[in-house]
C-alpha atoms as a PDB file:
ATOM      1  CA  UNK A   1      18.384  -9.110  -5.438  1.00  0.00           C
ATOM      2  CA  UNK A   2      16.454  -5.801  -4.633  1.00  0.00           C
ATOM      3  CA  UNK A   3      13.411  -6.461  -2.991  1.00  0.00           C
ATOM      4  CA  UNK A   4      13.360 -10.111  -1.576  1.00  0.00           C
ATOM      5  CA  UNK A   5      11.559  -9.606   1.943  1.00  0.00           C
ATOM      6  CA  UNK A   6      10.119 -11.800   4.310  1.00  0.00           C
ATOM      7  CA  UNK A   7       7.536 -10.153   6.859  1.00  0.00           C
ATOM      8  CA  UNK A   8       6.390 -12.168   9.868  1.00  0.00           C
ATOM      9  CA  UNK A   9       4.455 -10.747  13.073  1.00  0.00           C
ATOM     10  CA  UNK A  10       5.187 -11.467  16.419  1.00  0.00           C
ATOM     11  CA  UNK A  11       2.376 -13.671  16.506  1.00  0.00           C
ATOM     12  CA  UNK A  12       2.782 -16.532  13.988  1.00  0.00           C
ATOM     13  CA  UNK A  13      -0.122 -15.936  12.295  1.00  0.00           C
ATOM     14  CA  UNK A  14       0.728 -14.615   8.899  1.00  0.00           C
ATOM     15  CA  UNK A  15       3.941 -14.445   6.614  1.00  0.00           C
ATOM     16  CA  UNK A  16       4.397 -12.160   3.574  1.00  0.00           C
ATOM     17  CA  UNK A  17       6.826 -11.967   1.022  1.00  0.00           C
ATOM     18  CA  UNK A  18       7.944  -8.773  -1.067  1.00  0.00           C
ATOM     19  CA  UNK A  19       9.463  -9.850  -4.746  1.00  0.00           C
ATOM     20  CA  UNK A  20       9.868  -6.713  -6.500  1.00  0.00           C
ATOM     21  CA  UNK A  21       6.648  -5.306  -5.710  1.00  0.00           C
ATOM     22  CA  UNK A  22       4.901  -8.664  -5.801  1.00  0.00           C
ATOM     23  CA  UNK A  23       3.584  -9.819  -2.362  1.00  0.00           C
ATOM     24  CA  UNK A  24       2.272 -13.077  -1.728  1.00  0.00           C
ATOM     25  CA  UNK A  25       0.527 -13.650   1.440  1.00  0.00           C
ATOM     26  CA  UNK A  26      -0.717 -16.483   3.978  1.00  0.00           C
ATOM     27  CA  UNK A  27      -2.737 -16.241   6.628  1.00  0.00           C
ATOM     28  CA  UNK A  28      -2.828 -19.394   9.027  1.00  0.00           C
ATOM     29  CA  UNK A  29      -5.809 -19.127  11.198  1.00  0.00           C
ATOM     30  CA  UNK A  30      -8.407 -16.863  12.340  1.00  0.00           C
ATOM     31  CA  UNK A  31      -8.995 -13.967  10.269  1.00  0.00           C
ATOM     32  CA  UNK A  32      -6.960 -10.708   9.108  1.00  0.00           C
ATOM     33  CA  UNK A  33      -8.182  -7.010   8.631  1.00  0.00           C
ATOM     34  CA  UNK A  34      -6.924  -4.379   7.704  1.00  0.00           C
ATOM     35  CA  UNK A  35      -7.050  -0.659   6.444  1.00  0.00           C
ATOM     36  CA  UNK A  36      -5.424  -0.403   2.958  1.00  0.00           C
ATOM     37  CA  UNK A  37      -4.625   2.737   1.419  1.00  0.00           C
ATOM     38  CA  UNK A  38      -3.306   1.949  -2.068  1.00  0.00           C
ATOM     39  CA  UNK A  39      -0.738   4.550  -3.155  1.00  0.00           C
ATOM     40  CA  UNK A  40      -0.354   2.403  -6.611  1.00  0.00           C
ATOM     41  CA  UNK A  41      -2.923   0.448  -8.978  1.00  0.00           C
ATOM     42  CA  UNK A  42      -2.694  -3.459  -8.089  1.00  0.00           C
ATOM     43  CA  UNK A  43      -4.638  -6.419  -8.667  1.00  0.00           C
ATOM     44  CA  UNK A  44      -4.870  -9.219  -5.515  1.00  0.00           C
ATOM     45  CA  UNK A  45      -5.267 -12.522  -6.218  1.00  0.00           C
ATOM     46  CA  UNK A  46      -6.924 -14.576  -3.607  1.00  0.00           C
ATOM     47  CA  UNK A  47      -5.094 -18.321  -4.085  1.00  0.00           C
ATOM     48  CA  UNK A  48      -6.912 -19.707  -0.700  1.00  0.00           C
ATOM     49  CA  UNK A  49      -9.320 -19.006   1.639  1.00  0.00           C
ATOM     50  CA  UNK A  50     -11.184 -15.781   0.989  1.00  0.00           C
ATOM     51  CA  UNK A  51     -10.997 -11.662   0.857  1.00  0.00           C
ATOM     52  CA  UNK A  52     -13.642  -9.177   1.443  1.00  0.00           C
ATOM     53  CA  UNK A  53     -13.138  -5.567   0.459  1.00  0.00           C
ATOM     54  CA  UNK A  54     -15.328  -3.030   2.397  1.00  0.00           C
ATOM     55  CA  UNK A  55     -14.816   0.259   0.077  1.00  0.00           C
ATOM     56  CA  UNK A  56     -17.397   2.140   2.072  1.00  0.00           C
ATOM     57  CA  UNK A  57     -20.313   1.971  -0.383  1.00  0.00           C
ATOM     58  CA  UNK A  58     -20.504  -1.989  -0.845  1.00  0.00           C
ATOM     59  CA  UNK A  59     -18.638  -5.364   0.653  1.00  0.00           C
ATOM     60  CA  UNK A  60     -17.313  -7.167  -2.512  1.00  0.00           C
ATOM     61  CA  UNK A  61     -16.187 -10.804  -1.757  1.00  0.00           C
ATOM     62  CA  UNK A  62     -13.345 -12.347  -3.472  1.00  0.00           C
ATOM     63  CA  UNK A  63     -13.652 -16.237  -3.336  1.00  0.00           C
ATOM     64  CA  UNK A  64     -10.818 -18.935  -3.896  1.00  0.00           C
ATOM     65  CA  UNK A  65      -9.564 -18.046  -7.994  1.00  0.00           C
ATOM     66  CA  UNK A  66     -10.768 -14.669  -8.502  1.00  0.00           C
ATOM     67  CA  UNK A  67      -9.173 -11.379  -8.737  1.00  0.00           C
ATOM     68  CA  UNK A  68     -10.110  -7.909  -8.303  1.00  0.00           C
ATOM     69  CA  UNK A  69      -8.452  -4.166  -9.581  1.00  0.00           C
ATOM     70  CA  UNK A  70      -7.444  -1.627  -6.737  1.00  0.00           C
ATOM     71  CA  UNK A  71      -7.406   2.262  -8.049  1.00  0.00           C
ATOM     72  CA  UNK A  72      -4.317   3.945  -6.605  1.00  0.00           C
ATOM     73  CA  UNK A  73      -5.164   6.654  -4.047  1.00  0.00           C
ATOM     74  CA  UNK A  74      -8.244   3.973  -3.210  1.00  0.00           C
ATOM     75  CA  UNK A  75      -9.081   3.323   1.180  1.00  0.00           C
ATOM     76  CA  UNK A  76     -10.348  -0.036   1.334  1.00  0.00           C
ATOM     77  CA  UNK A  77     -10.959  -2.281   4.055  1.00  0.00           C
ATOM     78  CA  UNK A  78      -9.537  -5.826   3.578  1.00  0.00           C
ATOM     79  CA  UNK A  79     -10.929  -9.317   5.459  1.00  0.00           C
ATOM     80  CA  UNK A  80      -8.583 -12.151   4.842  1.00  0.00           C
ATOM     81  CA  UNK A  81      -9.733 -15.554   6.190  1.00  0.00           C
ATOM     82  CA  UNK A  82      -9.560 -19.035   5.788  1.00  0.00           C
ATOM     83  CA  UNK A  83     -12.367 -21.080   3.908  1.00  0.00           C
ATOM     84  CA  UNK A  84     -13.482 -24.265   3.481  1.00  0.00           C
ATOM     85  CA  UNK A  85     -10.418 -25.553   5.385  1.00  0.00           C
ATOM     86  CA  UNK A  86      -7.838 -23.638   3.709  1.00  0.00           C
ATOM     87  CA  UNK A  87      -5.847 -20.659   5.371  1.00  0.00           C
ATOM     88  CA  UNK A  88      -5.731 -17.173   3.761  1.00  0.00           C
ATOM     89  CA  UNK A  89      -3.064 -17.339   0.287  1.00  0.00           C
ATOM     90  CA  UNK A  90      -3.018 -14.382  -1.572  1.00  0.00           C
ATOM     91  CA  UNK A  91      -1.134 -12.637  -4.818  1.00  0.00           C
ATOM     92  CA  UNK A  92      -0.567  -9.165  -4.844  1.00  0.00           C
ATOM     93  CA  UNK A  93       0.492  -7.028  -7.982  1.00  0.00           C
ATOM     94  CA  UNK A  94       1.925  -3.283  -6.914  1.00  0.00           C
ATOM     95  CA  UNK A  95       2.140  -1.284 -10.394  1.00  0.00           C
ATOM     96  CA  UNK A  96       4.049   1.800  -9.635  1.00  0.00           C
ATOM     97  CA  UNK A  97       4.502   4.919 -11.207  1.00  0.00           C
ATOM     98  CA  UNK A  98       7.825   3.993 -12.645  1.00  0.00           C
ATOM     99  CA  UNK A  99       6.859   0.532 -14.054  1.00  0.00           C
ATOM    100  CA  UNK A 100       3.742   2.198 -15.748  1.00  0.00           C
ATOM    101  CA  UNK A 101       5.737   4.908 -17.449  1.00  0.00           C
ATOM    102  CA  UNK A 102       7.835   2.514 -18.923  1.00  0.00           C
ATOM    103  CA  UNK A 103       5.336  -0.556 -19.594  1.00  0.00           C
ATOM    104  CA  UNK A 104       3.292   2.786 -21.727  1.00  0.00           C
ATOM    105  CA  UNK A 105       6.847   3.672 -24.124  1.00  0.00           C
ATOM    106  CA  UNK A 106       6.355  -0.358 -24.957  1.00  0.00           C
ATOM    107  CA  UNK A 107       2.913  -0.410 -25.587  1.00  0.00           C
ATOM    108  CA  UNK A 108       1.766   2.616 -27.148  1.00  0.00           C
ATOM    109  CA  UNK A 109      -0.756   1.543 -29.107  1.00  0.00           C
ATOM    110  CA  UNK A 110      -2.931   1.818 -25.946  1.00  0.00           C
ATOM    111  CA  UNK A 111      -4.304   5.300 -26.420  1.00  0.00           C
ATOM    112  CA  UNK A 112      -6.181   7.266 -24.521  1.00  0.00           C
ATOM    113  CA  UNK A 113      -9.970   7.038 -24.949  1.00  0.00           C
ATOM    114  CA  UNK A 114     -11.491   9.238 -28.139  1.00  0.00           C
ATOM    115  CA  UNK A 115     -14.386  10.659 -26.089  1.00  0.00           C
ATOM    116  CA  UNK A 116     -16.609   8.516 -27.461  1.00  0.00           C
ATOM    117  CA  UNK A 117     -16.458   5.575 -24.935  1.00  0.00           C
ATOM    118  CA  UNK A 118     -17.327   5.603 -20.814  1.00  0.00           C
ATOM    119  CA  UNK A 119     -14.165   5.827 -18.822  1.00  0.00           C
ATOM    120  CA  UNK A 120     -14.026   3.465 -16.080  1.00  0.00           C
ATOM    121  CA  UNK A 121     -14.644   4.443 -12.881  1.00  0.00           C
ATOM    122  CA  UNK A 122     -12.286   4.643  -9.831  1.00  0.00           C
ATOM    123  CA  UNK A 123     -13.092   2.078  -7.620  1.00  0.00           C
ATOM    124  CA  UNK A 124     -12.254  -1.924  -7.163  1.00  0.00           C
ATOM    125  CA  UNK A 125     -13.255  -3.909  -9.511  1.00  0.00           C
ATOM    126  CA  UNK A 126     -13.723  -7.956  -9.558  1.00  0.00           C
ATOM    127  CA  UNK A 127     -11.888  -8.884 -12.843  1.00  0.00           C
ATOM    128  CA  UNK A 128     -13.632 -11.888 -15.233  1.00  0.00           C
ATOM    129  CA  UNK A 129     -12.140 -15.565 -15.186  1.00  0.00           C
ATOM    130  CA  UNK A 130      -9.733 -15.348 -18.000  1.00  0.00           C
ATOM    131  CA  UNK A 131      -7.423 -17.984 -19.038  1.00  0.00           C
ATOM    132  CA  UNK A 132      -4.425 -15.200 -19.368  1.00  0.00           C
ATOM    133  CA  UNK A 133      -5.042 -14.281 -15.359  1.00  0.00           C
ATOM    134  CA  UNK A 134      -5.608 -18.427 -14.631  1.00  0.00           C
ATOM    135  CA  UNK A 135      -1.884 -18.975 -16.665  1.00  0.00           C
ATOM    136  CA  UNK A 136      -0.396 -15.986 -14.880  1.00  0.00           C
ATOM    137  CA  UNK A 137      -1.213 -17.337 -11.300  1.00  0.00           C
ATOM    138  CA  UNK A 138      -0.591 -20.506 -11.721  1.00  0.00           C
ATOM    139  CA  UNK A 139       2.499 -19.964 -13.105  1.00  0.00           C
ATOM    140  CA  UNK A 140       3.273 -17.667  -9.378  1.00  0.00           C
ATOM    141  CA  UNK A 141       2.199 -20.823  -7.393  1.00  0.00           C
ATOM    142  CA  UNK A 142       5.350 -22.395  -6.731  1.00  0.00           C
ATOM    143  CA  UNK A 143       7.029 -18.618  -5.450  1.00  0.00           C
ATOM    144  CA  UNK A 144       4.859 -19.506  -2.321  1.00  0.00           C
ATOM    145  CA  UNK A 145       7.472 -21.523  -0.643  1.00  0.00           C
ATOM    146  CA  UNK A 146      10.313 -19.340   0.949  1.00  0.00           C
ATOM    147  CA  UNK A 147      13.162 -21.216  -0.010  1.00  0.00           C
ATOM    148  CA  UNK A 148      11.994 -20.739  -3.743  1.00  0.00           C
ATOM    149  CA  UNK A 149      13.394 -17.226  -4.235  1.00  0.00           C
ATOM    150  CA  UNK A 150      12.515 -15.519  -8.058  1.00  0.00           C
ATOM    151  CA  UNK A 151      14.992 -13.362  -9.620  1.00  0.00           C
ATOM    152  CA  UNK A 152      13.608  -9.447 -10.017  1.00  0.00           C
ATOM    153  CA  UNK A 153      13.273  -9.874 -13.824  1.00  0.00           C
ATOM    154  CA  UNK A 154      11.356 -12.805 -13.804  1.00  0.00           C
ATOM    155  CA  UNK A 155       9.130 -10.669 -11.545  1.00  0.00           C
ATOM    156  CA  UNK A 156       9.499  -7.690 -13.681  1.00  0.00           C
ATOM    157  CA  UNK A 157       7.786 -10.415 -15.926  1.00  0.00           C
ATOM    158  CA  UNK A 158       5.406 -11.339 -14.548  1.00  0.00           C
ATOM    159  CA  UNK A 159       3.938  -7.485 -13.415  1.00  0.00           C
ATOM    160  CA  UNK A 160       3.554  -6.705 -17.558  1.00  0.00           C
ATOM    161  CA  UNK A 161       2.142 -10.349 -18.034  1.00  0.00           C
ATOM    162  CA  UNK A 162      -0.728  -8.649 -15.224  1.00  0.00           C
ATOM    163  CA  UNK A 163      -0.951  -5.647 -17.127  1.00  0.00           C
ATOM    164  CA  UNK A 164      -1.181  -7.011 -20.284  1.00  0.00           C
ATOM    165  CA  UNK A 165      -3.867  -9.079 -18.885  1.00  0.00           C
ATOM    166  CA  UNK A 166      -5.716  -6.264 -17.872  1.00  0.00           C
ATOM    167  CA  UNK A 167      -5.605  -4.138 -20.833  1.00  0.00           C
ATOM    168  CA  UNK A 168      -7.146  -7.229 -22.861  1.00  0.00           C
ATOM    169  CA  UNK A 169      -9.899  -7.359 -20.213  1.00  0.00           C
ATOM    170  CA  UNK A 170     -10.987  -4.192 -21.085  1.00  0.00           C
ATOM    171  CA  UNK A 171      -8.808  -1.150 -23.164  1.00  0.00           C
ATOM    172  CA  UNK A 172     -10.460   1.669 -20.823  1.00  0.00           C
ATOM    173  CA  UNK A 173      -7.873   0.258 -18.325  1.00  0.00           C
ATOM    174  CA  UNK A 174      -5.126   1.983 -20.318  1.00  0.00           C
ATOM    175  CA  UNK A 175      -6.899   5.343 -19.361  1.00  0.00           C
ATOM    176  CA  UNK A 176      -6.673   5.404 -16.396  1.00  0.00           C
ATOM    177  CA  UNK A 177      -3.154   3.259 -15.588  1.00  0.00           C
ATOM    178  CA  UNK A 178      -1.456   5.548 -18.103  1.00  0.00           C
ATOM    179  CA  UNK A 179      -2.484   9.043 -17.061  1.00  0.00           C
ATOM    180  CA  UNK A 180       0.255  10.982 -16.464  1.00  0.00           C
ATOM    181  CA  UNK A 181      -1.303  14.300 -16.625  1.00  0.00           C
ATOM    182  CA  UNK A 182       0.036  15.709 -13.467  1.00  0.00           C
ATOM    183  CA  UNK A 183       3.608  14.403 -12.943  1.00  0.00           C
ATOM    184  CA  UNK A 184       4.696  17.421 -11.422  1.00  0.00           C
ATOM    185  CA  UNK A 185       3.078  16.213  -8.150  1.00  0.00           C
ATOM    186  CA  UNK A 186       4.917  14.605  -5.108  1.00  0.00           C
ATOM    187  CA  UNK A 187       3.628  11.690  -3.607  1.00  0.00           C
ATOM    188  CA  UNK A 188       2.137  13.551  -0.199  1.00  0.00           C
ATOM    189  CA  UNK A 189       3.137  10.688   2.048  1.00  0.00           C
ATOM    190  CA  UNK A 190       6.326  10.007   0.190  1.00  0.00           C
ATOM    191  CA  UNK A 191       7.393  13.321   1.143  1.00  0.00           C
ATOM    192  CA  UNK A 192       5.899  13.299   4.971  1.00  0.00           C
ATOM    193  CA  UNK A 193       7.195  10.015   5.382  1.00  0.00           C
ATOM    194  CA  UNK A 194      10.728  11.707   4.473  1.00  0.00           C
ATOM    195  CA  UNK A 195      10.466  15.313   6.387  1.00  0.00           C
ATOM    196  CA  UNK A 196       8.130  14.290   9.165  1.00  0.00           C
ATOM    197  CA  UNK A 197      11.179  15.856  11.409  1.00  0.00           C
ATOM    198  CA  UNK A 198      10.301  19.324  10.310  1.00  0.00           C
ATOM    199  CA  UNK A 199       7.951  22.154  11.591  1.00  0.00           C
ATOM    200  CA  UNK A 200       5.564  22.810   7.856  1.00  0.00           C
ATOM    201  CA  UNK A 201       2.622  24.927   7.871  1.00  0.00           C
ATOM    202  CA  UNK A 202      -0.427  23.438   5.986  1.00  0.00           C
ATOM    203  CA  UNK A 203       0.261  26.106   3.434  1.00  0.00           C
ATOM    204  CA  UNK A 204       4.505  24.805   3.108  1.00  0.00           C
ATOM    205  CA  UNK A 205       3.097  21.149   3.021  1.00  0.00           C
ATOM    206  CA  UNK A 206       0.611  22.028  -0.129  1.00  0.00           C
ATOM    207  CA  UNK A 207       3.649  24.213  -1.930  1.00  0.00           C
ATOM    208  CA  UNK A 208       6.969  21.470  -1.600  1.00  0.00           C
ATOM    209  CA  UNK A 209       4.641  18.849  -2.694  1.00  0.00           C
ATOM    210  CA  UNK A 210       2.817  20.839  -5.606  1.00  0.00           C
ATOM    211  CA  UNK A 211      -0.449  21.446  -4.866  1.00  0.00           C
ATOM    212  CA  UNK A 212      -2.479  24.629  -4.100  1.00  0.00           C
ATOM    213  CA  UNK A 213      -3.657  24.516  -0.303  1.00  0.00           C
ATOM    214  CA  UNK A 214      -7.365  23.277  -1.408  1.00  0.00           C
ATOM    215  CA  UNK A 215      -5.977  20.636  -3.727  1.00  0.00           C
ATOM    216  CA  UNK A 216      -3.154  19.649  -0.766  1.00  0.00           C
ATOM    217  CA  UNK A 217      -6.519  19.351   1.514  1.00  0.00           C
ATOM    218  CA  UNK A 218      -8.593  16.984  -0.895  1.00  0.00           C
ATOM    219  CA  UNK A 219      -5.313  14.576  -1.752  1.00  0.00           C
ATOM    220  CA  UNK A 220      -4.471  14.316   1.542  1.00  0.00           C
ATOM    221  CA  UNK A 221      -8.461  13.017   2.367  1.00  0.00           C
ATOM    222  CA  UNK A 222      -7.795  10.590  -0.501  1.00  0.00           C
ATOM    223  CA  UNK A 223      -4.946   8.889   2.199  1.00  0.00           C
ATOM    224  CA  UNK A 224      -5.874   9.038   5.390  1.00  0.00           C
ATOM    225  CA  UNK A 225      -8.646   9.117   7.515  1.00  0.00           C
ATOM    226  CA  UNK A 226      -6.328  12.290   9.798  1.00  0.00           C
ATOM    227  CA  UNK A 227      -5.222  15.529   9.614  1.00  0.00           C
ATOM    228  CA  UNK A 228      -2.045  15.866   8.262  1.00  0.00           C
ATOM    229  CA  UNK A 229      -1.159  17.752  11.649  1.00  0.00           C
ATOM    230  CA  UNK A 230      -2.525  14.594  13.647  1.00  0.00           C
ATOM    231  CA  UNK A 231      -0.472  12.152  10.832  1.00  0.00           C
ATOM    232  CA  UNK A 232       2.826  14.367  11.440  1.00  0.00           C
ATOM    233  CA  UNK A 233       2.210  13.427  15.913  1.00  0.00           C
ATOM    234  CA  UNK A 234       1.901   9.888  15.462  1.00  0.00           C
ATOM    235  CA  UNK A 235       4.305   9.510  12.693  1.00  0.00           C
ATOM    236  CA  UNK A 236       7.038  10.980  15.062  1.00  0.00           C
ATOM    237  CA  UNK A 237       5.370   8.936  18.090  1.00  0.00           C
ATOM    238  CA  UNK A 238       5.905   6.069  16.326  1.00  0.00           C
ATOM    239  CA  UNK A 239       9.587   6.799  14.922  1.00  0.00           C
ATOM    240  CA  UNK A 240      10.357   7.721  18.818  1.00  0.00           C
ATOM    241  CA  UNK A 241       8.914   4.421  20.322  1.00  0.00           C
ATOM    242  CA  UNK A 242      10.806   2.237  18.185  1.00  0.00           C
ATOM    243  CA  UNK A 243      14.261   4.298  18.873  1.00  0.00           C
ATOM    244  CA  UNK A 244      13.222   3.925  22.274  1.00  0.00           C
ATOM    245  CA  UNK A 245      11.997   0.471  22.200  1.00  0.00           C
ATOM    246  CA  UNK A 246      13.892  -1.148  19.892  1.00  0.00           C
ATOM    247  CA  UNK A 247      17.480   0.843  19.596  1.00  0.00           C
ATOM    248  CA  UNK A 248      17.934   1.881  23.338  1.00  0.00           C
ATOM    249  CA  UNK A 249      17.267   5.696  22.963  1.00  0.00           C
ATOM    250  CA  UNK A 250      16.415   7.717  26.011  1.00  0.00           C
ATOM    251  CA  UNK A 251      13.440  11.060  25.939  1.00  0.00           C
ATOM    252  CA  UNK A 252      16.526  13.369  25.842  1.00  0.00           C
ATOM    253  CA  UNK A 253      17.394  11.687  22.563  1.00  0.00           C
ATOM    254  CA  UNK A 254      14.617  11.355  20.630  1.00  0.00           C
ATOM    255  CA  UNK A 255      12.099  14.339  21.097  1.00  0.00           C
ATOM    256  CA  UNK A 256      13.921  16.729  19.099  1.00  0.00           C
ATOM    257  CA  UNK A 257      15.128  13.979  16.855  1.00  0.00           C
ATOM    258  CA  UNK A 258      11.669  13.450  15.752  1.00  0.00           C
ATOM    259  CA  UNK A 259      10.108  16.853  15.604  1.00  0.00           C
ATOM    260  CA  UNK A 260       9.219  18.330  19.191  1.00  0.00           C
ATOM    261  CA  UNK A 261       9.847  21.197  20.371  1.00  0.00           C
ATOM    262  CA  UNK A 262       9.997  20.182  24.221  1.00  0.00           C
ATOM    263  CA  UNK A 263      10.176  17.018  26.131  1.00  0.00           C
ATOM    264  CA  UNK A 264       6.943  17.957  27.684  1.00  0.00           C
ATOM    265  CA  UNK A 265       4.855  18.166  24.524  1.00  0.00           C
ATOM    266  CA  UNK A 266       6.485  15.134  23.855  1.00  0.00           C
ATOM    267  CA  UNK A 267       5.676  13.214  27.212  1.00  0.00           C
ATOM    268  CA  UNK A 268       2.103  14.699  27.093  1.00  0.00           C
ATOM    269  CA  UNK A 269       1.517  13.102  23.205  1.00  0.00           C
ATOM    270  CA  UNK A 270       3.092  10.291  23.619  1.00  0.00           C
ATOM    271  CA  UNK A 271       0.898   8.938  27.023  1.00  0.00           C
ATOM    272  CA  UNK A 272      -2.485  10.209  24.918  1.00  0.00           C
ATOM    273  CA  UNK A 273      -1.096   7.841  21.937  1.00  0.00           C
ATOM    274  CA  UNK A 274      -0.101   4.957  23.996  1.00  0.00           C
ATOM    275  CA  UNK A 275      -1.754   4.880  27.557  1.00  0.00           C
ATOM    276  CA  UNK A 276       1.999   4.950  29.259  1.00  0.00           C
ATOM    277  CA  UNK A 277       4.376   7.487  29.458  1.00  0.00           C
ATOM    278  CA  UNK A 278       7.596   7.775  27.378  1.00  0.00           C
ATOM    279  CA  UNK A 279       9.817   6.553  30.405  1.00  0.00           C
ATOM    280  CA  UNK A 280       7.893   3.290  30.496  1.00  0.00           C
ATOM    281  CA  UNK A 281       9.419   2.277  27.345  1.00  0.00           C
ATOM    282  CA  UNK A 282      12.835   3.787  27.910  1.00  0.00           C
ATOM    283  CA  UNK A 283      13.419   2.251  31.336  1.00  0.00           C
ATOM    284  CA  UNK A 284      12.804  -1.150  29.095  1.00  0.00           C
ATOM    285  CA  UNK A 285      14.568  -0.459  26.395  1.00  0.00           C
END
């Protein structure tokens, strides 16, 4: 199976499941935030409990049954807590750029709007009680027990049964799930995520991921809240504290590994990020 994971913290607090790009969620006490940049459209289902979405403009709360739309390329703050006795349980729906291209050569009588109608706009969206969402759910319920495990087509399933569901909610959603316009673009994080390792001018990061510098600048505002120069430090920070931490790797090992030039730059970034020099973790590791 490709994508059967099971994600616990250290703390106990909260378990999540990955079933080809279908997450389901609990959250046992207290209550969960978090920032949530969504590089794909999704829809999250709150089972249990309850969900507030802080988009910067309004809070939108998502009670126990209901459902709301994510835009991809969206930042949104999430709540999760229990309610009315009942811990956190949510559903979430990841349709990526793959899936979408191929759900749109099945269902191509979804066309793109005429002109003639309002296209929806890009932001979440609390979808209607409808008994095709109610039947999808449902039918998800039992996947909330770990030793239940779904096979990736039944998933595979149940993501078109979503985006059927959505398109019959209302047809502007084929608009804006199948616009393909600009497929020559990389995913920006994608690629950082995959050459954070390497020097890149602002200008080299716009051109390998095929944007002009002022377009590079606005997509990269669209997710996250730093400079890509400030992203590139603490994504290498973070790849060096877990070779240190978790596989054992001394300073001499992993500055260059991970993109600096010297291990004083390193030292120096490192203590502003975490409060404790690099050896701290090393001596511990």
């Amino acid at each position: 199976m490709k994508a059967n994971n099971i994600i616990e913290n250290e703390e106990p607090l909260k378990i999540i499941f990955n079933y080809n790009d279908i997450f389901f969620s609990f959250f046992y006490d207290g209550a969960e935030s978090c920032i949530h940049r969504s590089r794909e459209y999704a829809m999250n289902y709150v089972y249990s409990g309850e969900m507030m979405i802080d988009n910067g403009k309004e809070q939108i709360h998502v009670g126990k049954g209901e459902c709301v739309f994510i835009p991809r390329d969206h930042h949104i703050t999430l709540y999760k807590r229990p309610c009315d006795g009942e811990r956190y349980c949510g559903i979430f729906l990841n349709f990526t750029r793959n899936f979408l291209r191929e759900m749109y050569n099945k269902h191509g009588q979804y066309e793109a709007l005429d002109g003639k109608e309002k296209s929806l706009d890009r932001d979440v969206v609390k979808l209607p009680k409808t008994v095709e969402l109610a039947s999808l759910f449902a039918s998800m319920t039992p996947y909330f027990d770990r030793d239940v495990k779904p096979q990736d087509d039944f998933m595979n399933l149940k993501l078109q049964e979503g985006l059927l569901a959505l398109l019959h909610i209302d047809k502007r959603f084929a608009s804006m799930l199948f616009d393909f316009n600009e497929p020559w673009k990389m995913d920006i994080l994608d690629f950082m995520n995959k050459n954070y390792m390497y020097e890149f001018s602002m200008e080299e990061l716009a051109h390998y991921t095929g944007r002009s510098l002022a377009t590079f600048k606005r997509d990269f505002k669209k997710v996250s809240d730093l400079t890509p120069e400030k992203w590139l430090i603490r994504k290498r920070l973070e790849v060096a504290y877990d070779l240190m931490k978790e596989g054992g790797q001394k300073i001499v090992d992993v500055y260059a590994k991970v993109g600096f030039k010297n291990p004083s730059h390193f030292s120096t970034a490192f203590k502003k990020q975490y409060g404790i020099p690099p050896t701290a973790v090393s001596l511990y590791a």
